[in-house]
C-alpha atoms as a PDB file:
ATOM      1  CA  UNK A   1     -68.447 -63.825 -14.432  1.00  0.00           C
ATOM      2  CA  UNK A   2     -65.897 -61.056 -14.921  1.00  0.00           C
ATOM      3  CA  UNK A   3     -64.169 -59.598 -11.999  1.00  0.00           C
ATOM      4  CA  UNK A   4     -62.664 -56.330 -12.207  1.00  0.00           C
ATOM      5  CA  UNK A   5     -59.837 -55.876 -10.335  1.00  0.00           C
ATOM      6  CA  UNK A   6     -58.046 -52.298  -9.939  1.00  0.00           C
ATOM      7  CA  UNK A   7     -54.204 -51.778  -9.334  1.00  0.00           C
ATOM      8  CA  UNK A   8     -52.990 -49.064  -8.236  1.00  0.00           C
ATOM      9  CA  UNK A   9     -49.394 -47.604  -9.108  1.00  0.00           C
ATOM     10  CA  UNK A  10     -47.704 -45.485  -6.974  1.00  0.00           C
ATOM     11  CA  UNK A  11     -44.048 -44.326  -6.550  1.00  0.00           C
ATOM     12  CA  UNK A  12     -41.405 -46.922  -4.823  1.00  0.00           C
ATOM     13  CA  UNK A  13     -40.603 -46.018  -1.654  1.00  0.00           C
ATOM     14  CA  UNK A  14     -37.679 -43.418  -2.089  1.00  0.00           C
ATOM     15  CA  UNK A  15     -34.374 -45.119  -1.534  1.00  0.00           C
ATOM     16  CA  UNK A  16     -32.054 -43.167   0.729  1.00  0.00           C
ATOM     17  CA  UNK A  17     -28.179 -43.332  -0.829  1.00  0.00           C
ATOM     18  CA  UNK A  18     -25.822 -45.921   1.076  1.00  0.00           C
ATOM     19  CA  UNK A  19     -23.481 -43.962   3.245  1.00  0.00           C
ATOM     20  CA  UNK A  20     -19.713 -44.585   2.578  1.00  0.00           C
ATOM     21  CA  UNK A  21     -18.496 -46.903   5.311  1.00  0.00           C
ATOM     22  CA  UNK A  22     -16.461 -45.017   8.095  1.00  0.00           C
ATOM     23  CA  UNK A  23     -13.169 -45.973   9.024  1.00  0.00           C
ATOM     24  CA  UNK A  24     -12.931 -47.194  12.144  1.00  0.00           C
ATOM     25  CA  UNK A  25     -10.938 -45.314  15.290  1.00  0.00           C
ATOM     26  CA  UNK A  26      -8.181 -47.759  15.318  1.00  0.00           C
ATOM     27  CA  UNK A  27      -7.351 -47.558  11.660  1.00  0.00           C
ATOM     28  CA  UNK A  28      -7.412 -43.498  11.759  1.00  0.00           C
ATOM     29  CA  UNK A  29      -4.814 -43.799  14.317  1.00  0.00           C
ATOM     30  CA  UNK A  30      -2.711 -46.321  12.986  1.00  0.00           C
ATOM     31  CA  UNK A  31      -2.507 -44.560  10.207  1.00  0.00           C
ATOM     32  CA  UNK A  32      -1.327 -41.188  12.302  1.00  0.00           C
ATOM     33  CA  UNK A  33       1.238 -43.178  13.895  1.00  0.00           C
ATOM     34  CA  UNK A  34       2.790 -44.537  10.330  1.00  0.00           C
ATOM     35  CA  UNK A  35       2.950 -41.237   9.031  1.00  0.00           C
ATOM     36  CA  UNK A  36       4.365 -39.822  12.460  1.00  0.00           C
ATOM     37  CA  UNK A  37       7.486 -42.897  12.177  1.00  0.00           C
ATOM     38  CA  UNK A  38       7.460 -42.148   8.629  1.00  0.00           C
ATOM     39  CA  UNK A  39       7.858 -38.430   9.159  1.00  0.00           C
ATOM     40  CA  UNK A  40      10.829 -39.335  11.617  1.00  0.00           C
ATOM     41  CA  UNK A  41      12.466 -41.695   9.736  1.00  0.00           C
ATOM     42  CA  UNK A  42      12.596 -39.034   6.734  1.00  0.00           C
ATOM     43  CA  UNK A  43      13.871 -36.516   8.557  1.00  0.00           C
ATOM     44  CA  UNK A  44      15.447 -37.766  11.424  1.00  0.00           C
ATOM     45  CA  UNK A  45      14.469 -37.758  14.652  1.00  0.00           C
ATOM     46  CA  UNK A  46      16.012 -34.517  15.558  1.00  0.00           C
ATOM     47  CA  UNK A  47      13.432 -32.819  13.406  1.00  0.00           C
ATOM     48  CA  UNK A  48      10.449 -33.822  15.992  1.00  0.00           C
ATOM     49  CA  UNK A  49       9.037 -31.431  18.179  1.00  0.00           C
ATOM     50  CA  UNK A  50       9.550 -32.772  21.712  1.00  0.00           C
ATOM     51  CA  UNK A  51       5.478 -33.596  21.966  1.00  0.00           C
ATOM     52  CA  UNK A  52       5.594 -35.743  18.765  1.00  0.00           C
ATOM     53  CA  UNK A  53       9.598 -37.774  20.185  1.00  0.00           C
ATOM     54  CA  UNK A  54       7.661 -38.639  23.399  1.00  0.00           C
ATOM     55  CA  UNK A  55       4.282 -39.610  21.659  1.00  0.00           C
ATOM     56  CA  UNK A  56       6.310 -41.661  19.373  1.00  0.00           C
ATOM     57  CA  UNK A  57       8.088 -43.356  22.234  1.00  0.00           C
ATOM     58  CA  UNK A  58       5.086 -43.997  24.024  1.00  0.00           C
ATOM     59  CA  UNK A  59       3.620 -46.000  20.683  1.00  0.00           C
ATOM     60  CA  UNK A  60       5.785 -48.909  22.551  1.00  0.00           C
ATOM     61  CA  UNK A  61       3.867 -48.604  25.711  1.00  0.00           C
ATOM     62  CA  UNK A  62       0.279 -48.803  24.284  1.00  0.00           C
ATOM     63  CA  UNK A  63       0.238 -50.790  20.951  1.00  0.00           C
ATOM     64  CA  UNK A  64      -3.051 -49.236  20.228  1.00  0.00           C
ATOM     65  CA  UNK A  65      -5.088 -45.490  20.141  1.00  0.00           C
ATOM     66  CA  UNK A  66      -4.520 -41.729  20.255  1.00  0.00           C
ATOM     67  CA  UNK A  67      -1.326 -41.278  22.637  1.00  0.00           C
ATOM     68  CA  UNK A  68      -0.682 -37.702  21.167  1.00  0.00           C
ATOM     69  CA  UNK A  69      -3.167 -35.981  23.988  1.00  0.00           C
ATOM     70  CA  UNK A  70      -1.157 -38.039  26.477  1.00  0.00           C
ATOM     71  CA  UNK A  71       2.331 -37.148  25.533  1.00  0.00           C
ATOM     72  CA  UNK A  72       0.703 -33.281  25.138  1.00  0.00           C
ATOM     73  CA  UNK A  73      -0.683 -33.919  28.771  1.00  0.00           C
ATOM     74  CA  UNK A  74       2.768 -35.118  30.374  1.00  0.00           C
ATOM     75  CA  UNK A  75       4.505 -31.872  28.918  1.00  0.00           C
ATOM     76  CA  UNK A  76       2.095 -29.499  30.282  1.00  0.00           C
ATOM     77  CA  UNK A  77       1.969 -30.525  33.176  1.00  0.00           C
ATOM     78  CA  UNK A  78       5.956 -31.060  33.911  1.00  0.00           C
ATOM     79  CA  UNK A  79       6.832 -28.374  31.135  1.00  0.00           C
ATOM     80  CA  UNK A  80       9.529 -29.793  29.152  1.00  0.00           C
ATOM     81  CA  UNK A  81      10.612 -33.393  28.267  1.00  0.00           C
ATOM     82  CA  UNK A  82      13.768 -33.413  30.654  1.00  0.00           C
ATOM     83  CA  UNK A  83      11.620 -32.876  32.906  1.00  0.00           C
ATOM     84  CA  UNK A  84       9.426 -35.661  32.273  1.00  0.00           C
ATOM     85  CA  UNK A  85      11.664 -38.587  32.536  1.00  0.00           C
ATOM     86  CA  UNK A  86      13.076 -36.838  35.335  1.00  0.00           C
ATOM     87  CA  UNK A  87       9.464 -36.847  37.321  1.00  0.00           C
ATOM     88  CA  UNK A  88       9.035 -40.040  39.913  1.00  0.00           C
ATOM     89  CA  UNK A  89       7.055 -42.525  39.036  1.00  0.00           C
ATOM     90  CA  UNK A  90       4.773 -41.171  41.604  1.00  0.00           C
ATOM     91  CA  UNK A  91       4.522 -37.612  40.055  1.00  0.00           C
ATOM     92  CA  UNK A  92       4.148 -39.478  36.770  1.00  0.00           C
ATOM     93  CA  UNK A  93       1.095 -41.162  38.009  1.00  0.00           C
ATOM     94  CA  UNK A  94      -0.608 -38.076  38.726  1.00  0.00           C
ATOM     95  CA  UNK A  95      -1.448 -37.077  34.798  1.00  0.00           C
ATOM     96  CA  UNK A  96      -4.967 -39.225  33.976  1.00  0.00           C
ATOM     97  CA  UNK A  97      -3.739 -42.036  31.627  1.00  0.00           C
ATOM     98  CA  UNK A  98      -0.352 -42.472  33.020  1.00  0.00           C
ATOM     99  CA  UNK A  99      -0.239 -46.132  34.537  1.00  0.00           C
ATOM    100  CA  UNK A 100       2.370 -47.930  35.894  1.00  0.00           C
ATOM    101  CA  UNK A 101       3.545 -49.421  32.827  1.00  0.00           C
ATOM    102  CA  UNK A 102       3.975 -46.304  31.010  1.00  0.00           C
ATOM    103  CA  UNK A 103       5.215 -44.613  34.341  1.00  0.00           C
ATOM    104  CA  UNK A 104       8.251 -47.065  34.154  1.00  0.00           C
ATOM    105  CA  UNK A 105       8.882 -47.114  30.575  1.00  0.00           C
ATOM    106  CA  UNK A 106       9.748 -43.829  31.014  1.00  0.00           C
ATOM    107  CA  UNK A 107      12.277 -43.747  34.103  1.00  0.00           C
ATOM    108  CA  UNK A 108      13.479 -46.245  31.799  1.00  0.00           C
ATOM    109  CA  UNK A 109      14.137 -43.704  29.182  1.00  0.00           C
ATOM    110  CA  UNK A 110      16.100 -41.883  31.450  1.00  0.00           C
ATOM    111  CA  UNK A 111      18.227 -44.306  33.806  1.00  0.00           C
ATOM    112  CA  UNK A 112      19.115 -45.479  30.002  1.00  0.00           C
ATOM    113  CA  UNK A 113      20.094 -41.695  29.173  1.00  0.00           C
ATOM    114  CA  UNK A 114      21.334 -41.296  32.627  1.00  0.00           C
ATOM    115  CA  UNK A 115      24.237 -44.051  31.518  1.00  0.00           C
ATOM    116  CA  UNK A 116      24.449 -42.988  28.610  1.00  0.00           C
ATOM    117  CA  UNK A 117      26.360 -39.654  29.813  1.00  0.00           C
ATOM    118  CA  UNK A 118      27.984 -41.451  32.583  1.00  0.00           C
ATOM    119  CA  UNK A 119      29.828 -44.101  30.167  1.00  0.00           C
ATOM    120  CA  UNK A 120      31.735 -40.563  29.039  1.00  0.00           C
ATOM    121  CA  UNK A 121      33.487 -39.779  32.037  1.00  0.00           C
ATOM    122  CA  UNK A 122      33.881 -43.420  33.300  1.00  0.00           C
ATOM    123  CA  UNK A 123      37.188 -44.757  34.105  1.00  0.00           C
ATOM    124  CA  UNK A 124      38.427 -40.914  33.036  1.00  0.00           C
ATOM    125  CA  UNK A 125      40.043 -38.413  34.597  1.00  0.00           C
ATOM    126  CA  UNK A 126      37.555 -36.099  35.644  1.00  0.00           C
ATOM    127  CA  UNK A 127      39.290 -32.689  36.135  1.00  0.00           C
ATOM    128  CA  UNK A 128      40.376 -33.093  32.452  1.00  0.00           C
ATOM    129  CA  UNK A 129      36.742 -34.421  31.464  1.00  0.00           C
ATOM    130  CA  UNK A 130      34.947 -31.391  33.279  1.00  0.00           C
ATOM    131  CA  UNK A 131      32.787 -30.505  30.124  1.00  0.00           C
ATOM    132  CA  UNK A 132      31.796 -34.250  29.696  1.00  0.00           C
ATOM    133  CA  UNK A 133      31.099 -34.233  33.442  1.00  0.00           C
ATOM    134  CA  UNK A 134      28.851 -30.698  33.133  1.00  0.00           C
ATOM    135  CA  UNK A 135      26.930 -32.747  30.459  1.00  0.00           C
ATOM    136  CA  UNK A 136      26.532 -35.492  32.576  1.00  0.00           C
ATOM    137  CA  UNK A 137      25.430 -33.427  35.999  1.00  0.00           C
ATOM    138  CA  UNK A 138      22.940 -31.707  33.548  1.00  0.00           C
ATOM    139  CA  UNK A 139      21.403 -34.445  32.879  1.00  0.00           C
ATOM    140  CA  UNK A 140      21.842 -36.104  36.021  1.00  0.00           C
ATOM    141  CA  UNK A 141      20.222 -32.730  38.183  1.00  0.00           C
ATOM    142  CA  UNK A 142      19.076 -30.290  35.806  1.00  0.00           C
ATOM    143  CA  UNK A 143      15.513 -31.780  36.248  1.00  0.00           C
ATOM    144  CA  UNK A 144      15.140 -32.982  39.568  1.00  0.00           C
ATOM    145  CA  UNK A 145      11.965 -31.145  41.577  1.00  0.00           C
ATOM    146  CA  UNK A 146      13.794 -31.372  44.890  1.00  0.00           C
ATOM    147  CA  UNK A 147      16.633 -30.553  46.293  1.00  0.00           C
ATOM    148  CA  UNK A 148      19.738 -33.716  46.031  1.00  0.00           C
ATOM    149  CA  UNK A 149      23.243 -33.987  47.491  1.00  0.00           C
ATOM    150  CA  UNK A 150      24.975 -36.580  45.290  1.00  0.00           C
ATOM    151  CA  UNK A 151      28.822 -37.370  45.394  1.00  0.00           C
ATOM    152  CA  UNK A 152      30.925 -38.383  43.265  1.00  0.00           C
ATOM    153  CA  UNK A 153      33.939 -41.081  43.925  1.00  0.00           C
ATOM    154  CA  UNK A 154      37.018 -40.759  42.437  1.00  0.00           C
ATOM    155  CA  UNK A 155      40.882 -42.633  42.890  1.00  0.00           C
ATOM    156  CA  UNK A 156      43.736 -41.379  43.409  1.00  0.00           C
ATOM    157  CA  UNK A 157      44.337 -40.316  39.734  1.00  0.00           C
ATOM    158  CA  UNK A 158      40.769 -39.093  39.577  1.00  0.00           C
ATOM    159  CA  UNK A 159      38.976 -41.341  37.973  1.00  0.00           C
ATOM    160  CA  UNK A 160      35.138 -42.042  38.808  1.00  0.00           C
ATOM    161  CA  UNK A 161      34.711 -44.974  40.957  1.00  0.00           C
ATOM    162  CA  UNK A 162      31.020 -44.684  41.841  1.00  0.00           C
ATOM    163  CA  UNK A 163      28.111 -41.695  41.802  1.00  0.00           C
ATOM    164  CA  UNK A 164      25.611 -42.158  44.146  1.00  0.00           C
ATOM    165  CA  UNK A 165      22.573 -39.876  45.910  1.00  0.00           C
ATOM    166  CA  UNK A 166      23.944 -39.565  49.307  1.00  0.00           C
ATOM    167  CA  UNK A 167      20.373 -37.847  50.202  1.00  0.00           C
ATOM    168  CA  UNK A 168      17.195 -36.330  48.190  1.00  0.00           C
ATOM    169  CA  UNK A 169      15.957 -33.567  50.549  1.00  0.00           C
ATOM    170  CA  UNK A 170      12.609 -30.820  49.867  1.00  0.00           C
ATOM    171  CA  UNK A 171      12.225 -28.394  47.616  1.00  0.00           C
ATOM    172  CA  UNK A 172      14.723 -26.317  49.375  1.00  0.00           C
ATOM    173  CA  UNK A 173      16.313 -28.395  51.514  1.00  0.00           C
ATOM    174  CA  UNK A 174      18.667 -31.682  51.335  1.00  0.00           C
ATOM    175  CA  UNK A 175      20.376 -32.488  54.779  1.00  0.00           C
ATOM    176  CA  UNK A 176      24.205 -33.699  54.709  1.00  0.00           C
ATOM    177  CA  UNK A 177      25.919 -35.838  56.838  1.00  0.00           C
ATOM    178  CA  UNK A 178      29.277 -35.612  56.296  1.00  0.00           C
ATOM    179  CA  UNK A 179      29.736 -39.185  58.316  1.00  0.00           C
ATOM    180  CA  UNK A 180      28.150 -41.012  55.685  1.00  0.00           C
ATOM    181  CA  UNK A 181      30.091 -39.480  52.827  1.00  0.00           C
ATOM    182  CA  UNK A 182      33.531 -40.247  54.621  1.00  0.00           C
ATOM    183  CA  UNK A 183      32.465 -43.693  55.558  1.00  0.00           C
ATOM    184  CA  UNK A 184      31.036 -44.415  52.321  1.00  0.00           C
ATOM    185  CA  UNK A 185      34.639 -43.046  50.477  1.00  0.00           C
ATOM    186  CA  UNK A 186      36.665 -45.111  53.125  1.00  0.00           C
ATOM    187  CA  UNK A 187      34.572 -48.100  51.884  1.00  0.00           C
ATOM    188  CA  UNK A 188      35.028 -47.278  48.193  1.00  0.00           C
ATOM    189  CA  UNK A 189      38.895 -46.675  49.085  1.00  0.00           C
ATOM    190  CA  UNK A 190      38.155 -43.268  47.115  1.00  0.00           C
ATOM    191  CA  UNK A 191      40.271 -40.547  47.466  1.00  0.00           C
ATOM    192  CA  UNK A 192      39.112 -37.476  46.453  1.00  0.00           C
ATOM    193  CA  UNK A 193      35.425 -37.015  46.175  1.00  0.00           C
ATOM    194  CA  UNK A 194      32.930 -34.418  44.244  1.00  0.00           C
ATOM    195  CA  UNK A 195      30.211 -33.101  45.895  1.00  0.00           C
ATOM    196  CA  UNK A 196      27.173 -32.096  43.974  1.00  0.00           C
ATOM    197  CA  UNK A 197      24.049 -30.088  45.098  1.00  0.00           C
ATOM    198  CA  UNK A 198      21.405 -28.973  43.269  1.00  0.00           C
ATOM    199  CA  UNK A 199      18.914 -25.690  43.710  1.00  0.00           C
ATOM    200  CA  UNK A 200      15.720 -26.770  41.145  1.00  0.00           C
ATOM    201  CA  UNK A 201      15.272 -24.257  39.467  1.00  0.00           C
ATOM    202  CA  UNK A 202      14.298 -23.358  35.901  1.00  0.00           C
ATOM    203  CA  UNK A 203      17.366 -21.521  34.614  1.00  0.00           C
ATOM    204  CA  UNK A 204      20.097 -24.186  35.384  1.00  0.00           C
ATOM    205  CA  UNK A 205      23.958 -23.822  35.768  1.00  0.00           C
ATOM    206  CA  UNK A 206      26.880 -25.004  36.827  1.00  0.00           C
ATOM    207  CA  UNK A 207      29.473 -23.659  39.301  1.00  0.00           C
ATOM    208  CA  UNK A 208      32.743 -24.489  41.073  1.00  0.00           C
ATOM    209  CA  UNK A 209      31.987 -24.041  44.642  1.00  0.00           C
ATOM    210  CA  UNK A 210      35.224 -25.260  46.636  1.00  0.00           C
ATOM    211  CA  UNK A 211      34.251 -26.431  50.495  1.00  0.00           C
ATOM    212  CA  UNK A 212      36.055 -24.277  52.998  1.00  0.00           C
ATOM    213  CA  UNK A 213      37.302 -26.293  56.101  1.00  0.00           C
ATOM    214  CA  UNK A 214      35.750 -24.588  59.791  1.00  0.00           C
END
């Protein structure tokens, strides 16, 4: 007995070409942030815009992802980089992605930059150190949101012996009380003092303001 059998031959099933594999996220960004420290390291530091110097710093505080929106974020909001290390902790807290950890990291930035400028006037006369002092109040007040009365200490041959935030006061308003400065400066055995006060303010400057007796 024969048996016929019939095959049929039809087309394969079209293949559809392999996609190339996608990078992952991570690896996208990690490669941003290489060419971002080798970008800096090229051409110094100096040559960063202020966005890319704090996104670069803030590499340190999360090891991985996109910080650059972050570091874009904190600018906005506080509208220059002084002004960001100079924000509380608190105020820092308020941009979304701002924890505590990176919220310290960078009042550590500026305490660190803070003593920075004050090692230049330490243990030096300040009347003849008065544009290493403006450098320093700059720093010190230039970006402070409220208002701050802040004295500095000095011995008899005018050397700083301590600067300290007597009070931190509103927006517009930082009450004095002359019995605390004099008792701390009888404690300190300082004997001439500089006051400082602050107006925030955008456009800042420093001026001689001697204090007329009543």
């Amino acid at each position: 007995m024969v048996q016929a059998v019939s095959l049929s031959i039809s087309d394969p099933e079209p293949v559809a070409p392999e996609k190339p594999a996608r990078k992952p996220a991570h690896a996208h960004h990690a490669g941003h942030r290489e060419r971002l420290r080798q970008r800096a390291k090229a051409g110094g530091l100096v040559a960063l815009p202020d966005y890319e110097l704090l996104e670069l710093y803030l590499f340190r505080t999360y090891p991985r992802g996109d910080v650059k929106p972050l570091a874009k974020s904190l600018l906005a909001r506080f509208g220059s980089l002084g002004a960001v290390l100079g924000a509380t902790i608190e105020e820092l807290a308020t941009v979304p992605g701002v924890g505590e950890t990176a919220a310290m990291d960078l009042k550590l930035l500026h305490e660190a930059t803070l003593r920075a400028g004050r090692d230049k006037i330490v243990k030096r006369p300040v009347i003849s150190s008065w544009s290493a002092l403006l450098g320093y109040v700059r720093v010190a007040l230039a970006n402070e949101s409220r208002e701050q009365f802040r004295v500095l200490f000095l011995d008899k041959k005018n050397q700083l012996i301590a600067d300290e935030v007597m009070n931190r006061g509103t927006v517009d308003h930082a009450p004095v009380y002359p019995r605390e400065v004099m008792r701390r400066a009888l404690e300190l055995s300082s004997s001439n003092i500089i006051i400082l006060h602050n107006h925030p303010t955008r456009d800042f400057s420093v001026t001689r303001t001697p204090i007329q007796p009543r």
